[in-house]
C-alpha atoms as a PDB file:
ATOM      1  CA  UNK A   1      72.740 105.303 147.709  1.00  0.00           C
ATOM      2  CA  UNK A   2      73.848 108.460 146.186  1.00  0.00           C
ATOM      3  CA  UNK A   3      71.868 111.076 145.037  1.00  0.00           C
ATOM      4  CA  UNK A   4      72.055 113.398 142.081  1.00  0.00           C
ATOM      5  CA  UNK A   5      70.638 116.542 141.188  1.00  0.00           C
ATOM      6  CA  UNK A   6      70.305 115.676 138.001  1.00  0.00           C
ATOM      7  CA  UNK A   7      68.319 112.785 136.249  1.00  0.00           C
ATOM      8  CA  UNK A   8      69.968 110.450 134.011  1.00  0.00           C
ATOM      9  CA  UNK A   9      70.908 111.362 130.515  1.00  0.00           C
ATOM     10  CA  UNK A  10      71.432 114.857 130.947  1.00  0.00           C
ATOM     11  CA  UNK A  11      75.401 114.461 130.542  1.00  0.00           C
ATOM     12  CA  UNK A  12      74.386 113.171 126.834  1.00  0.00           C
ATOM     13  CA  UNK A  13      71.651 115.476 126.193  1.00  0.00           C
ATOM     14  CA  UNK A  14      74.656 118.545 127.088  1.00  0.00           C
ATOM     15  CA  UNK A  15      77.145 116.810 125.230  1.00  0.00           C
ATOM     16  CA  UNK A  16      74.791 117.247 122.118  1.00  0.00           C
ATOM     17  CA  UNK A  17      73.343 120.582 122.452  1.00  0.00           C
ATOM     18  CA  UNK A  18      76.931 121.555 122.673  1.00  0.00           C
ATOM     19  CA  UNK A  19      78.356 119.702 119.265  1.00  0.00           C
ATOM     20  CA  UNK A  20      75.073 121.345 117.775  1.00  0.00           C
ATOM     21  CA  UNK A  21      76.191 124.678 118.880  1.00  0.00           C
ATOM     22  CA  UNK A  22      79.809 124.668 117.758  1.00  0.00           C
ATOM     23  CA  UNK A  23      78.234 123.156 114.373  1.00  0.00           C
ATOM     24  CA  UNK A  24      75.892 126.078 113.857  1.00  0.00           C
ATOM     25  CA  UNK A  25      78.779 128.720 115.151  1.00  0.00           C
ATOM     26  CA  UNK A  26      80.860 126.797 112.510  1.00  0.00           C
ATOM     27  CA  UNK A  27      78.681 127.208 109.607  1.00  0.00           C
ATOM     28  CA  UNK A  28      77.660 130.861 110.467  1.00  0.00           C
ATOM     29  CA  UNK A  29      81.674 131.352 110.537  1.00  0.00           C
ATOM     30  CA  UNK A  30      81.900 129.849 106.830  1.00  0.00           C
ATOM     31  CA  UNK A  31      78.636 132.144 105.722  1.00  0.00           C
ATOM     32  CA  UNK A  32      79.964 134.819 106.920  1.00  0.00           C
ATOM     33  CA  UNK A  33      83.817 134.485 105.947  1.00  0.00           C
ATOM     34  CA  UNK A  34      82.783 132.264 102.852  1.00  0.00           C
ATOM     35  CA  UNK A  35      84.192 128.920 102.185  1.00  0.00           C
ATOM     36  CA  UNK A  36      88.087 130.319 101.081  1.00  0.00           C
ATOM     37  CA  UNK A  37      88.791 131.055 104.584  1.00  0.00           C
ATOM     38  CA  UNK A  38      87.512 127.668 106.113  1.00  0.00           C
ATOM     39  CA  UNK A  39      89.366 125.315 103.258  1.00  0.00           C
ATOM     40  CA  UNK A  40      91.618 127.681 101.070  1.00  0.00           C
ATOM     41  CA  UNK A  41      91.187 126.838  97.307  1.00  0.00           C
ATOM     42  CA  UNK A  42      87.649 125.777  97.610  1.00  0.00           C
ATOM     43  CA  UNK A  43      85.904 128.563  95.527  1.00  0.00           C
ATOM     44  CA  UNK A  44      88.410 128.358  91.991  1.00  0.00           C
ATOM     45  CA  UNK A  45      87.812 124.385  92.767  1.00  0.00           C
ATOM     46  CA  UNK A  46      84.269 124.996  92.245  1.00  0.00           C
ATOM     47  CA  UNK A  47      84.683 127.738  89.879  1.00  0.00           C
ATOM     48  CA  UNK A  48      86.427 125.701  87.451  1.00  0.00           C
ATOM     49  CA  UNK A  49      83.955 122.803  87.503  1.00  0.00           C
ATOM     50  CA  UNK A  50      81.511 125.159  86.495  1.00  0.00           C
ATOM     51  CA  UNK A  51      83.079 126.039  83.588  1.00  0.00           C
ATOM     52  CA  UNK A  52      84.009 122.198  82.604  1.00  0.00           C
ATOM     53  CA  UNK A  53      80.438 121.341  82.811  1.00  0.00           C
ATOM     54  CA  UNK A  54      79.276 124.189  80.821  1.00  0.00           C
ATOM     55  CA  UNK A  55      77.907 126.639  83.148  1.00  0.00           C
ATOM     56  CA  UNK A  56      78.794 130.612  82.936  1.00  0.00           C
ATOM     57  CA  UNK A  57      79.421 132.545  85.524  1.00  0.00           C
ATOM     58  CA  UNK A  58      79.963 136.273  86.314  1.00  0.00           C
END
């Protein structure tokens, strides 16, 4: 029988820590770049439903 250093499930537990961790570096990339340089367009998308459903801005 072979045996491991490490105890079962820690492959999955990694493999989750790390999806969290490029999620959160993903987000703090759109925070800090805002949401035009993740999906181009987004902001005058969102800028004109504001305005069709009545709300001011600037």
């Amino acid at each position: 029988m072979e045996k491991t250093v490490l105890p079962e499930g820690v492959n999955k537990t990694n493999a989750v820590l790390a999806i969290a961790a490029l999620g959160v570096a993903v987000l703090m990339g759109i925070a800090v770049y805002g949401f035009d340089s993740a999906i181009p367009g987004v902001h005058d998308l969102f800028h004109d439903f504001r305005h069709s459903i009545g709300i001011s801005c600037h």
